[in-house]
C-alpha atoms as a PDB file:
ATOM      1  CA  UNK A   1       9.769   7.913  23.049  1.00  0.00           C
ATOM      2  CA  UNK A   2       8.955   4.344  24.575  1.00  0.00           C
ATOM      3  CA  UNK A   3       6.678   5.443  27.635  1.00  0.00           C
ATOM      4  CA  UNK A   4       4.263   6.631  24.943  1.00  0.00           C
ATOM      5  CA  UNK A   5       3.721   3.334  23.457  1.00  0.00           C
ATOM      6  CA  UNK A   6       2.663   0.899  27.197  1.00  0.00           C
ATOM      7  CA  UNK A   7       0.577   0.844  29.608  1.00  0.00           C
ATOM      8  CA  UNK A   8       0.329   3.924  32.613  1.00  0.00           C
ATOM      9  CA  UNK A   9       1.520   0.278  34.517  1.00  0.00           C
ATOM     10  CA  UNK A  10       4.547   0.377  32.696  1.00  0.00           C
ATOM     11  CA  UNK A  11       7.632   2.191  33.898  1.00  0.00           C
ATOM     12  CA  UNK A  12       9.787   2.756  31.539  1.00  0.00           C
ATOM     13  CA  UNK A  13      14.229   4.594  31.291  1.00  0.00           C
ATOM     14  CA  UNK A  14      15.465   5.322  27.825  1.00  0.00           C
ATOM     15  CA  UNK A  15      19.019   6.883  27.525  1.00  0.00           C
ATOM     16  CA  UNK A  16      20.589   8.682  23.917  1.00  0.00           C
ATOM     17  CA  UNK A  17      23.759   8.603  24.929  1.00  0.00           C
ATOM     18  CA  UNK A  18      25.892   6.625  27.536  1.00  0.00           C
ATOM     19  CA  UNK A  19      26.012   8.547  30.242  1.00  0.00           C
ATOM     20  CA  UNK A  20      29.322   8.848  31.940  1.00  0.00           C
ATOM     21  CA  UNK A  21      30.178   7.526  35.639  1.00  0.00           C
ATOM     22  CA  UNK A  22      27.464   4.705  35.270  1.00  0.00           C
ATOM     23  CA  UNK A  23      29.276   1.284  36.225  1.00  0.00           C
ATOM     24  CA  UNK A  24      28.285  -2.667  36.462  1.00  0.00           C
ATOM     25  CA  UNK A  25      27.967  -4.865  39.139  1.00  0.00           C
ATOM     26  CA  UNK A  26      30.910  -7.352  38.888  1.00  0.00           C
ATOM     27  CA  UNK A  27      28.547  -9.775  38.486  1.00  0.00           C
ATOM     28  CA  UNK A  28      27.344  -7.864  35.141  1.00  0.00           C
ATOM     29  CA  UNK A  29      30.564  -7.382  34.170  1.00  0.00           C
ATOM     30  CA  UNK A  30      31.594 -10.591  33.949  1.00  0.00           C
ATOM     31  CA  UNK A  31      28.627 -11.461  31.117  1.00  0.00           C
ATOM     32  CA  UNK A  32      30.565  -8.449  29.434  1.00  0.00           C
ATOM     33  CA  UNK A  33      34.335  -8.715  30.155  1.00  0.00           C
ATOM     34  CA  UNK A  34      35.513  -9.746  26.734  1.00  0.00           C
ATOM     35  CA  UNK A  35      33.156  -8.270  24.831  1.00  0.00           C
ATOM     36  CA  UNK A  36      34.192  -5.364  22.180  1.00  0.00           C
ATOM     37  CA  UNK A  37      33.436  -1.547  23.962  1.00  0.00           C
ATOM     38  CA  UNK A  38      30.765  -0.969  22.132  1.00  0.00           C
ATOM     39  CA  UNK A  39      29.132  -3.934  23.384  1.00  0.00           C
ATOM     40  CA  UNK A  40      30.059  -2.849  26.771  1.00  0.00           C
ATOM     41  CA  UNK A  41      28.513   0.545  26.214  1.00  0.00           C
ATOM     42  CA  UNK A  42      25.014  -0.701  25.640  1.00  0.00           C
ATOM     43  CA  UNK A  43      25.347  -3.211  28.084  1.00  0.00           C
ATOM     44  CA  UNK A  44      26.218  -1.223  30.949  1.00  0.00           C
ATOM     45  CA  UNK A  45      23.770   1.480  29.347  1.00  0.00           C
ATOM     46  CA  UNK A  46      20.991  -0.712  29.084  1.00  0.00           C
ATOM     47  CA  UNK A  47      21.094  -1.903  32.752  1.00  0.00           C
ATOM     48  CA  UNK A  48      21.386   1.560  33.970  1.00  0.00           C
ATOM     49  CA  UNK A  49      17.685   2.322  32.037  1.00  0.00           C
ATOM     50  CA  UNK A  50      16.397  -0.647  33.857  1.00  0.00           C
ATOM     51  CA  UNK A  51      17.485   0.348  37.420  1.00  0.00           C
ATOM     52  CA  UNK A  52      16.249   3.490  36.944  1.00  0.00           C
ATOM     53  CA  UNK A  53      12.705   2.098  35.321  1.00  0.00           C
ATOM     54  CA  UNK A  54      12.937  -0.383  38.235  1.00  0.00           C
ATOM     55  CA  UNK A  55      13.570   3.093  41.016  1.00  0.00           C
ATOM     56  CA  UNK A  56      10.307   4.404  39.350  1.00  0.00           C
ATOM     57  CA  UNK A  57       8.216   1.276  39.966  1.00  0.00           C
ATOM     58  CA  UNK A  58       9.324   1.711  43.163  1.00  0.00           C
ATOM     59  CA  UNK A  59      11.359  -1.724  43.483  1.00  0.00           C
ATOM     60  CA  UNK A  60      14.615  -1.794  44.795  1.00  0.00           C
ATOM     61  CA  UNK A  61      17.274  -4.038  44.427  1.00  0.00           C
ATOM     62  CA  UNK A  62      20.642  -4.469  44.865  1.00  0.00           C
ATOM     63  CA  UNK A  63      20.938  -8.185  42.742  1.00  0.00           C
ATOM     64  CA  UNK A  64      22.347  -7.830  39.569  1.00  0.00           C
ATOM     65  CA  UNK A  65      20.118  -7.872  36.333  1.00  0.00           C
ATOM     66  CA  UNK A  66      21.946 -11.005  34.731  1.00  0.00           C
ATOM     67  CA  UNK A  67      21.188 -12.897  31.482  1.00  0.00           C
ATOM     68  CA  UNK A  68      19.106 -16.191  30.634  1.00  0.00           C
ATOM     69  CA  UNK A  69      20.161 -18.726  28.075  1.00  0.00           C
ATOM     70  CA  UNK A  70      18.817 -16.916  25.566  1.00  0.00           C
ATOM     71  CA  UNK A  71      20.080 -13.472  26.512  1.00  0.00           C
ATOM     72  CA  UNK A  72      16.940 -12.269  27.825  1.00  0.00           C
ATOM     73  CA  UNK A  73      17.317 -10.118  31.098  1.00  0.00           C
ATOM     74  CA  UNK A  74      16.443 -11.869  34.490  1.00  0.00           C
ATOM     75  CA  UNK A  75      14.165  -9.913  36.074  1.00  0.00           C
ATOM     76  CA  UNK A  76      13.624  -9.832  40.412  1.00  0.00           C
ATOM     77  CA  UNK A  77      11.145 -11.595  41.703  1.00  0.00           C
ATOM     78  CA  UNK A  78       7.658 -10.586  40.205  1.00  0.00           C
ATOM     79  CA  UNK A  79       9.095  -8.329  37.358  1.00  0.00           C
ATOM     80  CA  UNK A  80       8.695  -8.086  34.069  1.00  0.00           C
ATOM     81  CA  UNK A  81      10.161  -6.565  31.735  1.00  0.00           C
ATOM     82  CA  UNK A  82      12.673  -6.021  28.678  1.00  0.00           C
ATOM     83  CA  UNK A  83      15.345  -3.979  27.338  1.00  0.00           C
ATOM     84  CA  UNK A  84      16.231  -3.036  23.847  1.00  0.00           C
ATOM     85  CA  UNK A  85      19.603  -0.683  22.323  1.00  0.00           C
ATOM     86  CA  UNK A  86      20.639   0.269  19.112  1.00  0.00           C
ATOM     87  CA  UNK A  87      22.785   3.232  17.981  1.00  0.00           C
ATOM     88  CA  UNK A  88      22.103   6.470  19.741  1.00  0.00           C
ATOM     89  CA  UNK A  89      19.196   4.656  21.605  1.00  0.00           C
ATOM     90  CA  UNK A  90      19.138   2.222  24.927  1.00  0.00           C
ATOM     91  CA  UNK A  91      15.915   1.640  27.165  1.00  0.00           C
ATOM     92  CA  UNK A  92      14.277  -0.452  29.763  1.00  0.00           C
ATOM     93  CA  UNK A  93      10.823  -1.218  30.603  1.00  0.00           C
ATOM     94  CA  UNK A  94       9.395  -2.937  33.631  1.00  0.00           C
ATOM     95  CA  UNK A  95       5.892  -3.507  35.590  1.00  0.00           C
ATOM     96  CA  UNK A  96       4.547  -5.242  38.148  1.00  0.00           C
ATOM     97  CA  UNK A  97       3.849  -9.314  37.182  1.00  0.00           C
ATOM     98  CA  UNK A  98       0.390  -8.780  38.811  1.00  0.00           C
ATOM     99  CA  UNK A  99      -0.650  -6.189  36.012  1.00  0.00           C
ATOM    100  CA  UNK A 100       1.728  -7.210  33.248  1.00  0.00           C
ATOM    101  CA  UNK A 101       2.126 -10.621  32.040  1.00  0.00           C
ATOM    102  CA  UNK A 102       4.897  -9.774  29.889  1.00  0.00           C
ATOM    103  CA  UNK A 103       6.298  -6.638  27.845  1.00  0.00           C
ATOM    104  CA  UNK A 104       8.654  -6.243  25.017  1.00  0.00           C
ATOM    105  CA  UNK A 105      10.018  -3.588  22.884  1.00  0.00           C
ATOM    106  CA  UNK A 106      12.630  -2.807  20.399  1.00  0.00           C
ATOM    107  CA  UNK A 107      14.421   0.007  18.757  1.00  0.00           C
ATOM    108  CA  UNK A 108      16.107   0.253  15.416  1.00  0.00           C
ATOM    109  CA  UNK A 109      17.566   3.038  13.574  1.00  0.00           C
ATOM    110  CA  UNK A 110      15.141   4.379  11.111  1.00  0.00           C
ATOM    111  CA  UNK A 111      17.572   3.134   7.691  1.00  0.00           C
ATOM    112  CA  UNK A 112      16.601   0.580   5.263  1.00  0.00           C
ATOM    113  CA  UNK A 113      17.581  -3.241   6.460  1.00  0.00           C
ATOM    114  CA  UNK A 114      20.567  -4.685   4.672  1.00  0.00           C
ATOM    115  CA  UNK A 115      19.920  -6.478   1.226  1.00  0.00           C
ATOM    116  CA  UNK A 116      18.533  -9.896   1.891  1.00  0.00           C
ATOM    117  CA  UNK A 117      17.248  -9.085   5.340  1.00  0.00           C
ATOM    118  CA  UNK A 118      13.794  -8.409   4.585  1.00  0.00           C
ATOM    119  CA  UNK A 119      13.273 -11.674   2.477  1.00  0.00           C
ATOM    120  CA  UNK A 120      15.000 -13.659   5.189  1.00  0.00           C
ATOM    121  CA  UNK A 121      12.518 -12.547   8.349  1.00  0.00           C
ATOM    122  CA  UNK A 122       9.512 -11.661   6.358  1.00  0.00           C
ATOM    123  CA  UNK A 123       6.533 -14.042   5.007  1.00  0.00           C
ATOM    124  CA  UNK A 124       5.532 -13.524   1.867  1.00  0.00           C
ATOM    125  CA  UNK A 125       2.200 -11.541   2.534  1.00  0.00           C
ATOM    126  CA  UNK A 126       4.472  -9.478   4.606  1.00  0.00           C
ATOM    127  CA  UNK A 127       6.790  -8.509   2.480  1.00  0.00           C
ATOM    128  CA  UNK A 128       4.166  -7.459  -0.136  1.00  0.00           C
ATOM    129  CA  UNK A 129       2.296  -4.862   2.673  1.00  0.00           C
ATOM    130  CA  UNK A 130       6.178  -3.648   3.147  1.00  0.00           C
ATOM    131  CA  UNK A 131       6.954  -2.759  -0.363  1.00  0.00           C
ATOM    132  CA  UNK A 132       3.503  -1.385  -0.388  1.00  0.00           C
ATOM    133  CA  UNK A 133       4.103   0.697   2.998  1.00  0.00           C
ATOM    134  CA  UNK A 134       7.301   1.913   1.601  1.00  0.00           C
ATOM    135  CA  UNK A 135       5.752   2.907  -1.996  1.00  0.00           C
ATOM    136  CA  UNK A 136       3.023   4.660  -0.150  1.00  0.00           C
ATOM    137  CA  UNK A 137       4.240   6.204   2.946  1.00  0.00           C
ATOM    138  CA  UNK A 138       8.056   6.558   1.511  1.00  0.00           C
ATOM    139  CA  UNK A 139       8.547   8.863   5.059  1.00  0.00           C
ATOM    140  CA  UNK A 140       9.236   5.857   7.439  1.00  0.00           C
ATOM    141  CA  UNK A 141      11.312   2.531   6.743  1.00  0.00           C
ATOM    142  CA  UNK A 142       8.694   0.198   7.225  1.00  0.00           C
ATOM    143  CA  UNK A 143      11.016  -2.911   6.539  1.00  0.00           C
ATOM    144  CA  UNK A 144      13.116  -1.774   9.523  1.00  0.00           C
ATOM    145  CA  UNK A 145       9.839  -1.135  11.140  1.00  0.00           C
ATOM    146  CA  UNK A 146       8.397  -4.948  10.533  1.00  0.00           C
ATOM    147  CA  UNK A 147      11.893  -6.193  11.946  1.00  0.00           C
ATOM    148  CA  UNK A 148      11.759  -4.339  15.055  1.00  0.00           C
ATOM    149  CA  UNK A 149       7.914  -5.631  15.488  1.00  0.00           C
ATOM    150  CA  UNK A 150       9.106  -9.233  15.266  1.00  0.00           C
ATOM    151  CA  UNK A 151      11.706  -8.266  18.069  1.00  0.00           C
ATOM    152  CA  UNK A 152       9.177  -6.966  20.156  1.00  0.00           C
ATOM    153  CA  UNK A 153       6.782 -10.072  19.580  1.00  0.00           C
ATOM    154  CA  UNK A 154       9.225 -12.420  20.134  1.00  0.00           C
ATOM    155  CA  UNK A 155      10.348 -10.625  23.325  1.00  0.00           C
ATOM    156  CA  UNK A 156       6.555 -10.466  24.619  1.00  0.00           C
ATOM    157  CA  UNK A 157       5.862 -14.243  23.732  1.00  0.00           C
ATOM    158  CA  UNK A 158       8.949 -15.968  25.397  1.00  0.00           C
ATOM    159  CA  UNK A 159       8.113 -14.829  29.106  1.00  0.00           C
ATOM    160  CA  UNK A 160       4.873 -15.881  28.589  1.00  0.00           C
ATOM    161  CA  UNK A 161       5.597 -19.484  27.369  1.00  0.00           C
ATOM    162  CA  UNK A 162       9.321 -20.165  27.533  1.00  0.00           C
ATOM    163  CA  UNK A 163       9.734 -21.499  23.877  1.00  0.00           C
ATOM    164  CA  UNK A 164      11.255 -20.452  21.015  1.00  0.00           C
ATOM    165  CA  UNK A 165       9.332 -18.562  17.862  1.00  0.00           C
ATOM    166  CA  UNK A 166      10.812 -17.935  14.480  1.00  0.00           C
ATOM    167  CA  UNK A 167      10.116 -14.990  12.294  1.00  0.00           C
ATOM    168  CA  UNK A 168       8.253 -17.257  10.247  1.00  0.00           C
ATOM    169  CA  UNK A 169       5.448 -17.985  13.063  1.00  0.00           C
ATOM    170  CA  UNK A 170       3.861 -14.519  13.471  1.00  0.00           C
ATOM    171  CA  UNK A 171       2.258 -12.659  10.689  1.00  0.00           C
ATOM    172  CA  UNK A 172       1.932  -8.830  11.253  1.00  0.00           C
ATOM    173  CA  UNK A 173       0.261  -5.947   9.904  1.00  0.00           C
ATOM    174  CA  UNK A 174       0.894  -2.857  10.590  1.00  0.00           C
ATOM    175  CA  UNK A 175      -1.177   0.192  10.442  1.00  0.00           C
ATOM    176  CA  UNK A 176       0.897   3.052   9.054  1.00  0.00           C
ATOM    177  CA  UNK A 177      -1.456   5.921  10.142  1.00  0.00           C
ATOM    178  CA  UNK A 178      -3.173   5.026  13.561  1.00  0.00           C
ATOM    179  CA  UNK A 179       0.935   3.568  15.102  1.00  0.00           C
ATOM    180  CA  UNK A 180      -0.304  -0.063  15.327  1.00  0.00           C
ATOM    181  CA  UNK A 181       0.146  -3.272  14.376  1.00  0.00           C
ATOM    182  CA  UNK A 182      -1.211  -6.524  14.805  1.00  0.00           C
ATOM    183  CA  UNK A 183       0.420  -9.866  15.498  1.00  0.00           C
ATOM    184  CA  UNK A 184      -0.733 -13.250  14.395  1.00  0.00           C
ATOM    185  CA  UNK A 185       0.545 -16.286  16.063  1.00  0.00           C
ATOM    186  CA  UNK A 186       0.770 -18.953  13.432  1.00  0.00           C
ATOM    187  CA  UNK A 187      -0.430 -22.733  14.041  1.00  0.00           C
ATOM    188  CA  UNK A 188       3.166 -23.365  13.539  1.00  0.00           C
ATOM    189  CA  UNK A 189       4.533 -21.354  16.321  1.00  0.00           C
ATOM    190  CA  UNK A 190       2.077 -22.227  18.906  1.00  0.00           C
ATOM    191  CA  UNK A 191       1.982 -26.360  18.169  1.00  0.00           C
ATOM    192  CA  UNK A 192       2.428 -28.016  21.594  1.00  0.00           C
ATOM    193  CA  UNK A 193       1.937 -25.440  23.704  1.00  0.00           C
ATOM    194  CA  UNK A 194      -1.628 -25.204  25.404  1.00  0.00           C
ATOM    195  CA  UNK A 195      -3.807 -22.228  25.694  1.00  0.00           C
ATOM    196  CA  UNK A 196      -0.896 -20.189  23.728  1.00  0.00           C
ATOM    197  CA  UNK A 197      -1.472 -16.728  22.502  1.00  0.00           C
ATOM    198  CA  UNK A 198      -3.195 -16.613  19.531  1.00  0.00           C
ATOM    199  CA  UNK A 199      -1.629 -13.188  18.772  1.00  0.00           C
ATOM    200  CA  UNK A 200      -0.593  -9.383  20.138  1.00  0.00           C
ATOM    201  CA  UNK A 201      -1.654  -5.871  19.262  1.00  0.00           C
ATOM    202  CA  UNK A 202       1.614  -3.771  19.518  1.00  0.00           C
ATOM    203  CA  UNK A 203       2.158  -0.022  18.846  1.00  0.00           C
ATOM    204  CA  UNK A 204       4.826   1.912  17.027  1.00  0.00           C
ATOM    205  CA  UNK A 205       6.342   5.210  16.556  1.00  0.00           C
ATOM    206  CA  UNK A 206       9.379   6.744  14.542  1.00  0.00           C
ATOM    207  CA  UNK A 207      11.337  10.041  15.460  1.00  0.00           C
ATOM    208  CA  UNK A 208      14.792  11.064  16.303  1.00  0.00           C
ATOM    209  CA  UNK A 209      16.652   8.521  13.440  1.00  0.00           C
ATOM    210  CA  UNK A 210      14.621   5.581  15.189  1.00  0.00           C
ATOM    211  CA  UNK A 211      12.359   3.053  14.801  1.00  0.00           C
ATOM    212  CA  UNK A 212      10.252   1.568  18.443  1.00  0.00           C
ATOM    213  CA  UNK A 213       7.946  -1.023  19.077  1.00  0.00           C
ATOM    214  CA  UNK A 214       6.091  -1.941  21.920  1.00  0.00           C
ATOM    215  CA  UNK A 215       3.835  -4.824  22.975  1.00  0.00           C
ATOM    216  CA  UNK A 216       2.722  -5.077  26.559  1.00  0.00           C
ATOM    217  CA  UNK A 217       0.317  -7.861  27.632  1.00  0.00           C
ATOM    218  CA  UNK A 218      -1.678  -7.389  31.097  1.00  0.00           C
ATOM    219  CA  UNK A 219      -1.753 -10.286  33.657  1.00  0.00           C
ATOM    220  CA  UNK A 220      -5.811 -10.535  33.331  1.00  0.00           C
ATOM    221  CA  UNK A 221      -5.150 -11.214  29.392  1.00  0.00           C
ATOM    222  CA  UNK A 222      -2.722 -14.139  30.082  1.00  0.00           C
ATOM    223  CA  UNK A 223      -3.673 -17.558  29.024  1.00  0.00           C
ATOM    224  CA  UNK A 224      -4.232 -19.876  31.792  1.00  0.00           C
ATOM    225  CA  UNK A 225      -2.832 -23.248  32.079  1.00  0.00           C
ATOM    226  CA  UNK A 226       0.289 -22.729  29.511  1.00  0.00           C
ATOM    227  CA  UNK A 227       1.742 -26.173  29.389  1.00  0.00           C
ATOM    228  CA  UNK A 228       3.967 -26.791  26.806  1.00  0.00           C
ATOM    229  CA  UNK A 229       4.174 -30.079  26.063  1.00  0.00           C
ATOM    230  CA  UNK A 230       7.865 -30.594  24.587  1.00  0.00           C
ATOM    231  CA  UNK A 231      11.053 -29.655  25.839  1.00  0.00           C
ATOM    232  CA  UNK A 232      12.521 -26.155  24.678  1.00  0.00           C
ATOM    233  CA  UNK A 233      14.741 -26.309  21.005  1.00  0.00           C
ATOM    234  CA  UNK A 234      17.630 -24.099  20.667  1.00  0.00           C
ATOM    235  CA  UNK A 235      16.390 -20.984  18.974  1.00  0.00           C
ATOM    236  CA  UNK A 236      18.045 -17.857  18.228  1.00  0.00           C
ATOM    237  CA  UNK A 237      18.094 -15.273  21.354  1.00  0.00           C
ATOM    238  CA  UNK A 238      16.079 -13.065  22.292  1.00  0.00           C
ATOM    239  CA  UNK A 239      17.816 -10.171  21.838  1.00  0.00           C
ATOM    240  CA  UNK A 240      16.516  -8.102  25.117  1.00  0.00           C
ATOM    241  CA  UNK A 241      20.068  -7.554  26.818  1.00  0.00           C
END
């Protein structure tokens, strides 16, 4: 499903099952050794898709893929990349830092968001489209849809400027018949950071129970001289790993 939404520069692994025989390094396992097995499954899952979406971009390494401070995967040297899992889904995408700036997806299972979820991530002029979306085109969950886009955003924007953004600082729209969407970054969201993205244009599709975003941003679209000019707030995580 996710190698139809990035780039031909994008490799890409996804997995529907955890496939059995397919181990950590012990350096991986120790970022899961007290986690529930569930946990573990998608874990070790997960960095499975990105070895083997690392084997087709032709990079090989033998480091383990460990975590950031805010979960996000840590990439080699001149990779990027991002991983996403949910039930019955796990994938990895990676590409050369030369062509891609940065890259983020997500996956969600195609089911209406818990009660209060929608109102918590969602500004108000998004939640209106939403109820529209789901009124109109009752065949996908569109609020699960708009929460997997802000995943995806906020896993594209952190590589690119290593700060935090909220739900509340992009505004999306997404198109329900041509699989896009388009991302807004609000003033909010970008204060004190210079030359920040002023937004994203992602793409979507729905099949097999699931929900996916992409976003993928190439090198020659990065903003030159990012300098943020304030030290980095503790934010929720970014969810990749």
């Amino acid at each position: 499903m996710i190698e139809q939404l990035l780039a031909a520069e994008v490799a890409s692994y996804e997995a529907f099952e955890d496939p059995p025989g397919v181990t950590l390094l012990s350096e991986e396992e120790a970022l899961v050794r007290d986690s529930v097995e569930s946990r573990r499954r998608e874990f070790t899952t997960g960095r499975h898709c990105a070895r083997m979406a690392l084997a087709r971009l032709d990079v090989v390494s033998d480091r383990p893929i460990l975590s950031g401070p805010r979960g996000e995967p840590l990439w080699p040297d001149q990779v990027r990349g991002s991983i996403t899992h949910c039930r019955g889904y796990r994938a990895a995408v990676v590409a050369r830092a030369s062509e891609i700036a940065s890259v983020g997806i997500d996956a969600e299972p195609d089911q209406p968001l818990p009660d209060g979820v929608l109102e918590a991530v969602a500004l108000p002029e998004e939640e209106a489209r939403t109820k529209e979306l789901l009124r109109s085109f009752p065949g996908v969950r569109w609020d699960r849809m708009l929460f997997s886009a802000k995943e995806s955003v906020y896993k594209t924007w952190f590589p690119i400027t290593r700060r935090p953004l909220g739900f509340e600082d992009a505004l999306i729209e997404i198109d329900p018949v041509g699989g896009t969407f388009s991302v807004r970054i609000l003033p909010q969201g970008a204060r004190g950071i210079r030359n920040a993205p002023e937004g994203f244009t992602g793409r979507w599709t729905a099949g097999k129970g699931l929900v996916v975003t992409a976003i993928s941003v190439t090198a020659a679209e990065r903003p030159l001289d990012l300098n943020p000019d304030r030290t980095p707030d503790i934010h929720r995580g970014v969810g990749t790993a």
